[in-house]
Protein backbone atom coordinates (compact mmCIF):
# COMPACT_ATOMS: atom_id res chain seq x y z
CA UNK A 1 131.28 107.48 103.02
CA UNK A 2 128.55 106.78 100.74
CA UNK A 3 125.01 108.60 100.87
CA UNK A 4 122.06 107.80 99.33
CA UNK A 5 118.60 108.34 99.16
CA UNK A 6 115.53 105.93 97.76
CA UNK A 7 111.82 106.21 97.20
CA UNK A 8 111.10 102.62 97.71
CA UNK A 9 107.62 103.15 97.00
CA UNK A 10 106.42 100.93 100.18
CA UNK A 11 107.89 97.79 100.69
CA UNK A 12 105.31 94.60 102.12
CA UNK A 13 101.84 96.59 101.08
CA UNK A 14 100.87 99.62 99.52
CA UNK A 15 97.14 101.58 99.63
CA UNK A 16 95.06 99.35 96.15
CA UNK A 17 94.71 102.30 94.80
CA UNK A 18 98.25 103.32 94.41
CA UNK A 19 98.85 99.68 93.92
CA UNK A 20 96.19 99.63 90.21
CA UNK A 21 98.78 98.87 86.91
CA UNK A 22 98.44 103.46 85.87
CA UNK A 23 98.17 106.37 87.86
CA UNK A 24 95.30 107.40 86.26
CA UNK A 25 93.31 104.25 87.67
CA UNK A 26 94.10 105.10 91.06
CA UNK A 27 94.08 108.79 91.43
CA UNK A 28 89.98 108.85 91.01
CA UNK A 29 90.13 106.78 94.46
CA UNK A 30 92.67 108.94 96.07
CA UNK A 31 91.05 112.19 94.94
CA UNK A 32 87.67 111.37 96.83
CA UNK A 33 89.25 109.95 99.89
CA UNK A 34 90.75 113.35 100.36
CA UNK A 35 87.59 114.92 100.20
CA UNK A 36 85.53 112.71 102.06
CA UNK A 37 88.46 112.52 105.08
CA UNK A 38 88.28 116.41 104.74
CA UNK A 39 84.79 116.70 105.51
CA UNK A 40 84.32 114.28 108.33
CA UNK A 41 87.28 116.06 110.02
CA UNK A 42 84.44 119.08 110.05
CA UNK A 43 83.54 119.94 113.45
CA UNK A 44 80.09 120.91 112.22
CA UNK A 45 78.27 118.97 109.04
CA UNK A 46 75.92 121.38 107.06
CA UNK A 47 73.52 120.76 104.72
CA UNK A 48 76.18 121.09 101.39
CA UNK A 49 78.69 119.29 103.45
CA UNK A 50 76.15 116.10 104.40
CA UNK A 51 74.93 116.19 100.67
CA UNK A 52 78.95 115.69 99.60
CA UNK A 53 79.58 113.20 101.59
CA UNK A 54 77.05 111.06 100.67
CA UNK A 55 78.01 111.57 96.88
CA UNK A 56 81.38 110.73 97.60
CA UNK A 57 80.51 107.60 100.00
CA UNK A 58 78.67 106.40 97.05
CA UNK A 59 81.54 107.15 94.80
CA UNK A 60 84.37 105.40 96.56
CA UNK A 61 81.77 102.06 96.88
CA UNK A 62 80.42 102.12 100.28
CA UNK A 63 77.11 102.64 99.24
CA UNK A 64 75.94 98.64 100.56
CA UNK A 65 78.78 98.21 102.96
CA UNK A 66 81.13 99.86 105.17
CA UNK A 67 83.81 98.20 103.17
CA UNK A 68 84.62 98.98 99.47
CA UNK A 69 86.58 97.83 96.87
CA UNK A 70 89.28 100.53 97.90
CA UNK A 71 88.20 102.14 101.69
CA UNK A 72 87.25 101.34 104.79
CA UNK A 73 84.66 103.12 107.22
CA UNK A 74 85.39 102.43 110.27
CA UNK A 75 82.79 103.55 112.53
CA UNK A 76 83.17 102.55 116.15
CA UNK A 77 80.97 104.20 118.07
CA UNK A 78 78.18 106.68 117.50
CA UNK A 79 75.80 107.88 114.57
CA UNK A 80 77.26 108.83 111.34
CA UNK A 81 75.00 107.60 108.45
CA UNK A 82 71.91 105.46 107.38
CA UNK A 83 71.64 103.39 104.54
CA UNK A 84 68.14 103.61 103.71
CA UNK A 85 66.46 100.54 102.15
CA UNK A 86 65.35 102.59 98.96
CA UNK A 87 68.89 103.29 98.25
CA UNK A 88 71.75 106.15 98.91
CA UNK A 89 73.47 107.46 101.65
CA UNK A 90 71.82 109.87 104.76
CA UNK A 91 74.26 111.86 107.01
CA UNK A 92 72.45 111.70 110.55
CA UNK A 93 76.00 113.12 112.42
CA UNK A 94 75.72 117.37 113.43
CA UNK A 95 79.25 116.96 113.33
CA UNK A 96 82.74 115.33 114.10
CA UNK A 97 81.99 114.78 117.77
CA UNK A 98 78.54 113.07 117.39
CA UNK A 99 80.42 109.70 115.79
CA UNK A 100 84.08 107.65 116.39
CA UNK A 101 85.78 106.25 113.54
CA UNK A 102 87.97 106.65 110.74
CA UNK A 103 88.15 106.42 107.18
CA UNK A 104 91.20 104.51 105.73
CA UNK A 105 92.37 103.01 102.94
CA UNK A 106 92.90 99.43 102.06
CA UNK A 107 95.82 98.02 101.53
CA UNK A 108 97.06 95.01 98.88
CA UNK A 109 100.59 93.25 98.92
CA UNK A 110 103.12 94.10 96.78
CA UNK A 111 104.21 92.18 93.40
CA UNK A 112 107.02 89.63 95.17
CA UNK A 113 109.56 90.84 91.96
CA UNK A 114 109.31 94.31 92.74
CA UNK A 115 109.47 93.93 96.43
CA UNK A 116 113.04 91.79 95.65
CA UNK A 117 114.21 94.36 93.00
CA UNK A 118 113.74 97.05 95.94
CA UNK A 119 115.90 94.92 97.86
CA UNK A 120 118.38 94.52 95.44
CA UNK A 121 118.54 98.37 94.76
CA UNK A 122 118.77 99.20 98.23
CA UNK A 123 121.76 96.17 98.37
CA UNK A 124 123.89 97.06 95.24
CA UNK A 125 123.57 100.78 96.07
CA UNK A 126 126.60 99.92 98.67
CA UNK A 127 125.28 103.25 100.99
CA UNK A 128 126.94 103.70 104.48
CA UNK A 129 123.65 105.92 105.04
CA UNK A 130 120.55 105.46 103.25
CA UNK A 131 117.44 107.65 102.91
CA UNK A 132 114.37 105.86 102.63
CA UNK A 133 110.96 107.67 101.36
CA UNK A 134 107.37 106.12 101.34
CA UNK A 135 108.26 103.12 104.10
CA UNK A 136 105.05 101.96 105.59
CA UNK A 137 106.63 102.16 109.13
CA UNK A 138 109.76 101.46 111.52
CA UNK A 139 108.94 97.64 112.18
CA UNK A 140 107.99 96.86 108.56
CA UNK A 141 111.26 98.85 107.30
CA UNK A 142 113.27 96.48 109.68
CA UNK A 143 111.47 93.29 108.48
CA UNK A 144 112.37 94.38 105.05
CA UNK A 145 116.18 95.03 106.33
CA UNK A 146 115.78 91.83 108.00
CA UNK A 147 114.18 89.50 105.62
CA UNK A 148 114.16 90.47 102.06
CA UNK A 149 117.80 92.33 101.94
CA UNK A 150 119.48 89.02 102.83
CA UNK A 151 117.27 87.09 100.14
CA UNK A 152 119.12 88.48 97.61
CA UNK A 153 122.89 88.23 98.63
CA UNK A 154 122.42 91.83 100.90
CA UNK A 155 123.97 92.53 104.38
CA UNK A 156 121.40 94.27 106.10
CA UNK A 157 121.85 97.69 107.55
CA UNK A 158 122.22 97.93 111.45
CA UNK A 159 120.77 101.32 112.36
CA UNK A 160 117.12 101.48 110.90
CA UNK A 161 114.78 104.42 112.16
CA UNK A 162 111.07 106.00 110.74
CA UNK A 163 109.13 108.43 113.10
CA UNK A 164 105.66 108.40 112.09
CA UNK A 165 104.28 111.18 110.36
CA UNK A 166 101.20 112.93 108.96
CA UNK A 167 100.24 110.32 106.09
CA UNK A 168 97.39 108.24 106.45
CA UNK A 169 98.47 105.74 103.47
CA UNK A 170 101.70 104.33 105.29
CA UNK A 171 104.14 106.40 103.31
CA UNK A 172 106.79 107.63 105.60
CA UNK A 173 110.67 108.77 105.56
CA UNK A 174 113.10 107.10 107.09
CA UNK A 175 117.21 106.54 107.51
CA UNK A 176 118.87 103.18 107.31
CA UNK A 177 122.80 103.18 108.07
CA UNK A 178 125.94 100.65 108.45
CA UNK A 179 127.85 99.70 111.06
CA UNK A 180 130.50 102.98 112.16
CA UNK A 181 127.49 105.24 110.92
CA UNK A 182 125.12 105.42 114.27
CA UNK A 183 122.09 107.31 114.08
CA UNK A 184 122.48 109.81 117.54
CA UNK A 185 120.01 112.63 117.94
CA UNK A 186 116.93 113.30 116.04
CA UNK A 187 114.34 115.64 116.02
CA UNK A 188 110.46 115.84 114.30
CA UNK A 189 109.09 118.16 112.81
CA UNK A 190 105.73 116.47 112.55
CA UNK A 191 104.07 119.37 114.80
CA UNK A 192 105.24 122.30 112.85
CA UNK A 193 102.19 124.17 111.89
CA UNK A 194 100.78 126.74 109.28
CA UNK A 195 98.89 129.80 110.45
CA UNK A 196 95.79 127.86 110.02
CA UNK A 197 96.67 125.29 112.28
CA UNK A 198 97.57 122.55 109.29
CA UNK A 199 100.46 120.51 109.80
CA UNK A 200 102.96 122.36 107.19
CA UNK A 201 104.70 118.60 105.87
CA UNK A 202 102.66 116.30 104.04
CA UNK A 203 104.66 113.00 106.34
CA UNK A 204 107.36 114.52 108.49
CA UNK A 205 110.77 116.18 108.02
CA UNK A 206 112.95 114.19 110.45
CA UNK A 207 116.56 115.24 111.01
CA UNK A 208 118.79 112.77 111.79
CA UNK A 209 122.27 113.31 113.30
CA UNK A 210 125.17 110.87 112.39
CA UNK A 211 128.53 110.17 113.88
CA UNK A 212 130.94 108.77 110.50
CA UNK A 213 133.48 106.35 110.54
CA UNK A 214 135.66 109.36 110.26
CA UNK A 215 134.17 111.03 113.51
CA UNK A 216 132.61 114.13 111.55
CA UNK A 217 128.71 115.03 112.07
CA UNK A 218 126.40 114.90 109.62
CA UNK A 219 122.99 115.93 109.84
CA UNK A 220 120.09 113.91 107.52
CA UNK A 221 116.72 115.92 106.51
CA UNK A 222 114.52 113.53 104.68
CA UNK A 223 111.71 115.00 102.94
CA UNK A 224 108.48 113.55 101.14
CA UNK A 225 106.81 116.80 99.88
CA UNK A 226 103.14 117.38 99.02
CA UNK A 227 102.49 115.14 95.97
CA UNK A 228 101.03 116.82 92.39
CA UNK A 229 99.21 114.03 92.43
CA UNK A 230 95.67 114.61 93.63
CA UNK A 231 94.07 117.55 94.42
CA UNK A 232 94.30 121.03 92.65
CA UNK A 233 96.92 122.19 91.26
CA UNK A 234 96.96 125.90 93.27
CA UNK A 235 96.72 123.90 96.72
CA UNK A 236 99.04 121.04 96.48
CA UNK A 237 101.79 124.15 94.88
CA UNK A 238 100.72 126.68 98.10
CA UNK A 239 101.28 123.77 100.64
CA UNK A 240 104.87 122.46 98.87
CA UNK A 241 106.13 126.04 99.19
CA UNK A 242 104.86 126.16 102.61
CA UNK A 243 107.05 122.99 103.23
CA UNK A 244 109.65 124.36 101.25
CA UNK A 245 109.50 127.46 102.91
CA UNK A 246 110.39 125.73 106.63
CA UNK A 247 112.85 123.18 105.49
CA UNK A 248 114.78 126.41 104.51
CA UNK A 249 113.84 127.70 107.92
CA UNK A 250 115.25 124.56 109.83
CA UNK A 251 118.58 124.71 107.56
CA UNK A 252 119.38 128.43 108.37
CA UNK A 253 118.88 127.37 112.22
CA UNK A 254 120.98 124.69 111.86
CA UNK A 255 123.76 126.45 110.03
CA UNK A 256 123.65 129.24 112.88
CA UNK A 257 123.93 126.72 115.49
CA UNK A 258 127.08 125.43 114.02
CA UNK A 259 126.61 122.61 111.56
CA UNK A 260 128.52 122.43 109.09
CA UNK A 261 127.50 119.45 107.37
CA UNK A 262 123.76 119.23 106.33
CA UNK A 263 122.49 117.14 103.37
CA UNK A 264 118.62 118.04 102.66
CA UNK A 265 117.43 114.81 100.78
CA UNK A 266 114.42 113.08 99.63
CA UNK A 267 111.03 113.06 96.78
CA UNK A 268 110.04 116.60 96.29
CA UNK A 269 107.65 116.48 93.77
CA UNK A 270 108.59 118.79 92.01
CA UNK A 271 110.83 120.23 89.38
CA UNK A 272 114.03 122.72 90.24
CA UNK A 273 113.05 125.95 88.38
CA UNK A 274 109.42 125.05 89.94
CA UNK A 275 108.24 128.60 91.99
CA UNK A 276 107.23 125.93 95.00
CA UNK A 277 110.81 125.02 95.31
CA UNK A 278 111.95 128.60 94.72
CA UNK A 279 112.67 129.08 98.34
CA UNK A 280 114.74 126.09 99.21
CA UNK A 281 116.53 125.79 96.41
CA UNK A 282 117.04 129.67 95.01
CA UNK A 283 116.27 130.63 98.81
CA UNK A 284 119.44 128.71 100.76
CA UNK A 285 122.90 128.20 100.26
CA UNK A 286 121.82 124.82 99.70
CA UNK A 287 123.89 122.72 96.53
CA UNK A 288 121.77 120.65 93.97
CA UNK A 289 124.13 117.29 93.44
CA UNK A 290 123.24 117.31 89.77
CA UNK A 291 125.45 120.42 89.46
CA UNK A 292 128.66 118.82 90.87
CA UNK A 293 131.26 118.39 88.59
CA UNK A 294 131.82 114.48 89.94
CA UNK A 295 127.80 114.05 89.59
CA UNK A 296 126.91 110.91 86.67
CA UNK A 297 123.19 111.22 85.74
CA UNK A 298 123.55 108.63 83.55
CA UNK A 299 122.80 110.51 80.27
CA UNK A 300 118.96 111.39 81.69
CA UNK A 301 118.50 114.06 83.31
CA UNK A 302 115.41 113.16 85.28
CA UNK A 303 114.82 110.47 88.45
CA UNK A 304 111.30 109.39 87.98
CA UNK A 305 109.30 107.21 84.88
CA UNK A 306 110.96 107.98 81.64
CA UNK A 307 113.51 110.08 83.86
CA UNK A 308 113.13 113.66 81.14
CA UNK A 309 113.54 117.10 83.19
CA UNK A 310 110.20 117.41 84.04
CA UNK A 311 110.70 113.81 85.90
CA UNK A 312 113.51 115.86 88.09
CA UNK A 313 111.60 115.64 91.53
CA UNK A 314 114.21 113.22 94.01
CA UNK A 315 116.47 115.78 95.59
CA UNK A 316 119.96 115.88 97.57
CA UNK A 317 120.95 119.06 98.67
CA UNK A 318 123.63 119.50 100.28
CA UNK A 319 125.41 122.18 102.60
CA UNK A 320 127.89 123.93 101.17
CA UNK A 321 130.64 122.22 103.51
CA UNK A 322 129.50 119.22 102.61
CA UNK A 323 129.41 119.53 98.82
CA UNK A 324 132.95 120.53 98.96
CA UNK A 325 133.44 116.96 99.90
CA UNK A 326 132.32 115.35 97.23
CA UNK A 327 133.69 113.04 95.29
CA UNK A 328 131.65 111.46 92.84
CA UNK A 329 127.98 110.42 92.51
CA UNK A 330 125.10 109.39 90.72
CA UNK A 331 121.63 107.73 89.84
CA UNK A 332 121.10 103.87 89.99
CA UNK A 333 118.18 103.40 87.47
CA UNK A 334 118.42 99.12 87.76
CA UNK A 335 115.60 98.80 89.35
CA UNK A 336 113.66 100.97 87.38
CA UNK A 337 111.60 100.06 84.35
CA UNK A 338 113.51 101.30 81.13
CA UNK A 339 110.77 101.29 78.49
CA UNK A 340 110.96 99.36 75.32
CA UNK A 341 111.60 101.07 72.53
CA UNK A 342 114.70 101.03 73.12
CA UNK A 343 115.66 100.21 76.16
CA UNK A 344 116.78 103.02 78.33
CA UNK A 345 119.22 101.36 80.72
CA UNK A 346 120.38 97.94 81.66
CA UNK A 347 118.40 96.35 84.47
CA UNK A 348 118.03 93.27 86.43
CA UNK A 349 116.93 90.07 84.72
CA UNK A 350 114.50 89.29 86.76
CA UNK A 351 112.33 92.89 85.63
CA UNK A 352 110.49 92.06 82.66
CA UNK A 353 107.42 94.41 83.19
CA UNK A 354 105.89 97.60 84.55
CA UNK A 355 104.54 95.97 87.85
CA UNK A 356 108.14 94.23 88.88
CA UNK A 357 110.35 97.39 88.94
CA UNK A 358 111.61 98.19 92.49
CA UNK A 359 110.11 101.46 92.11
CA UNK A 360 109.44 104.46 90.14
CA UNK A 361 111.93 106.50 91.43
CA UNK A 362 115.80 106.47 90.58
CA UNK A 363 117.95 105.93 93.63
CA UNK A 364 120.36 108.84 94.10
CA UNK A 365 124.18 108.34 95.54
CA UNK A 366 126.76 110.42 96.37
CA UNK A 367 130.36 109.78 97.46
CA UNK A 368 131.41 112.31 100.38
CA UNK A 369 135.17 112.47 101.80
CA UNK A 370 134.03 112.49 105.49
């Protein structure tokens, strides 16, 4: 059987702000929705948090409007704010309870090229199982199966599950598998909490349970950990151990229940000698597939961008049962844009720029005698 695992990046639309051409354009955006969500979840609003908010309401362009170029304030019932005719922003809400509404982000299509490249990725990977990370939900993932897959020459996948998890931006994990693979029990682990009453993973660390063609179990972790992306540097590190930390947790449970065969897949934002990963990866008896013997990475030894060591941050792990198994695997970088100078793999034809590439992210594969 054939296992794989795929950051698709979304798949119909994606948050504008992670949509803008850099990283750097959008992260401004991101940074201050944080911030903003994190105060209005306050149960009371002092006088430094009121004073915030209106900064950053101003910042992210809702200074006129409940609608900016990026957000939306949603505000359904209650008092939150004034905008007074002289200009800026007044908080008139005590506190979380005194208004109903949410603030969210607003979403763009993505390019049509790079939504059939992800397609075409997903197709020529040839995976009995499939991981999916940063899927915008269960009934878009199954349009995508549906509709795009078979645009370009695929067979769609007949098993295709996402539980909804923490995210606010649509970015959740998934499994997609073939006929003779069916998805049986699974279990969330959106609930699982930190002694501070935060939800310890960043989307959701679903395990999935599936029966192969040869009648062996394999259990499916897919993981989307806490991005380096926004926020500081201390936090983001504290809460990806944290989620490190209970995936390793969950895996020792599993193995003394009996399981045998556990793969531990998915974007983990970080590198392997990182301290955040320490504890899953140092921590378990867990096996990194880019140490296998049969493992291809294609001459780079990253997954993500320009795919260096640093760029190490999509993951399968896999129980030492199961890595005995295996027989060869690899990255699939077609979908991926290469660079220019020169060219660092082949891709398809039809990706001539930055903004078509399927994603980001390598796809990662791995044969398994099972």
């Amino acid at each position: 059987m054939r296992l794989a695992v795929y950051n698709v990046e979304n798949l119909f639309d994606r948050a504008k702000a992670m949509n803008l051409e850099t990283w750097a354009e959008g992260r401004p955006v991101l940074e201050s929705f944080a911030a903003l969500n994190s105060l209005l979840g306050q149960v009371n609003y002092g006088d430094d948090a009121k004073k915030n908010m209106a900064g950053l309401i101003i910042k992210l362009g809702l200074e006129k409007s409940d609608t900016g170029p990026f957000v939306i304030l949603r505000r359904n019932r209650g008092g939150l704010l004034k905008r007074p005719k002289t200009g800026g922003i007044e908080i008139t809400a005590a506190g979380r309870a005194d208004w109903v509404g949410s603030l969210e982000l607003r979403d763009a299509p993505i390019n049509e090229f790079a939504m059939r490249n992800t397609a075409r990725v997903m197709n020529d990977l040839g995976a009995d199982v499939l991981g999916v990370v940063e899927a915008e939900s269960r009934p878009v993932l199954s349009a995508f199966n549906l509709e795009i897959v078979p645009a370009v020459g695929g067979a769609p996948f007949r098993h295709v599950m996402v539980i909804d998890g923490n995210d606010e931006r649509g970015i959740d994990v998934g499994l997609m598998s073939r006929d003779g693979y069916p998805i049986g029990a699974m279990r969330s682990h959106v609930d699982d909490r930190l002694p501070n009453g935060e939800a310890v993973f960043s989307r959701d660390c679903p395990e999935f349970e599936i029966t192969t063609a040869g009648g062996a179990r394999l259990l499916v972790l897919v993981n989307h950990l806490k991005s380096k992306g926004y926020g500081g540097k201390a936090a983001s590190d504290a809460k990806r151990r944290a989620q490190a930390e209970r995936i390793a947790v969950i895996y020792a449970g599993l193995l003394q229940a009996g399981a045998e065969y556990i793969a531990v897949i998915g974007d983990f934002n970080d590198t392997p000698d990182s301290a955040p990963l320490t504890p899953l990866i140092a921590g378990t008896s867990l096996k990194d597939i880019f140490l296998h013997p049969a493992f291809d990475n294609g001459g780079y030894p990253g997954t993500f961008g320009a795919c260096a060591a640093a760029n190490k941050i999509d993951y399968m792990l896999l129980s030492p049962a199961l890595y005995a198994r295996v027989q060869a695997g690899g990255v699939f970088r077609k979908g991926m844009w290469p660079g220019v100078r020169p060219r660092k793999w082949d891709t398809y034809d039809e990706l001539t720029r930055p903004a078509e590439a399927g994603s980001d992210h390598g796809a990662l594969w791995v044969d398994i005698d099972l």
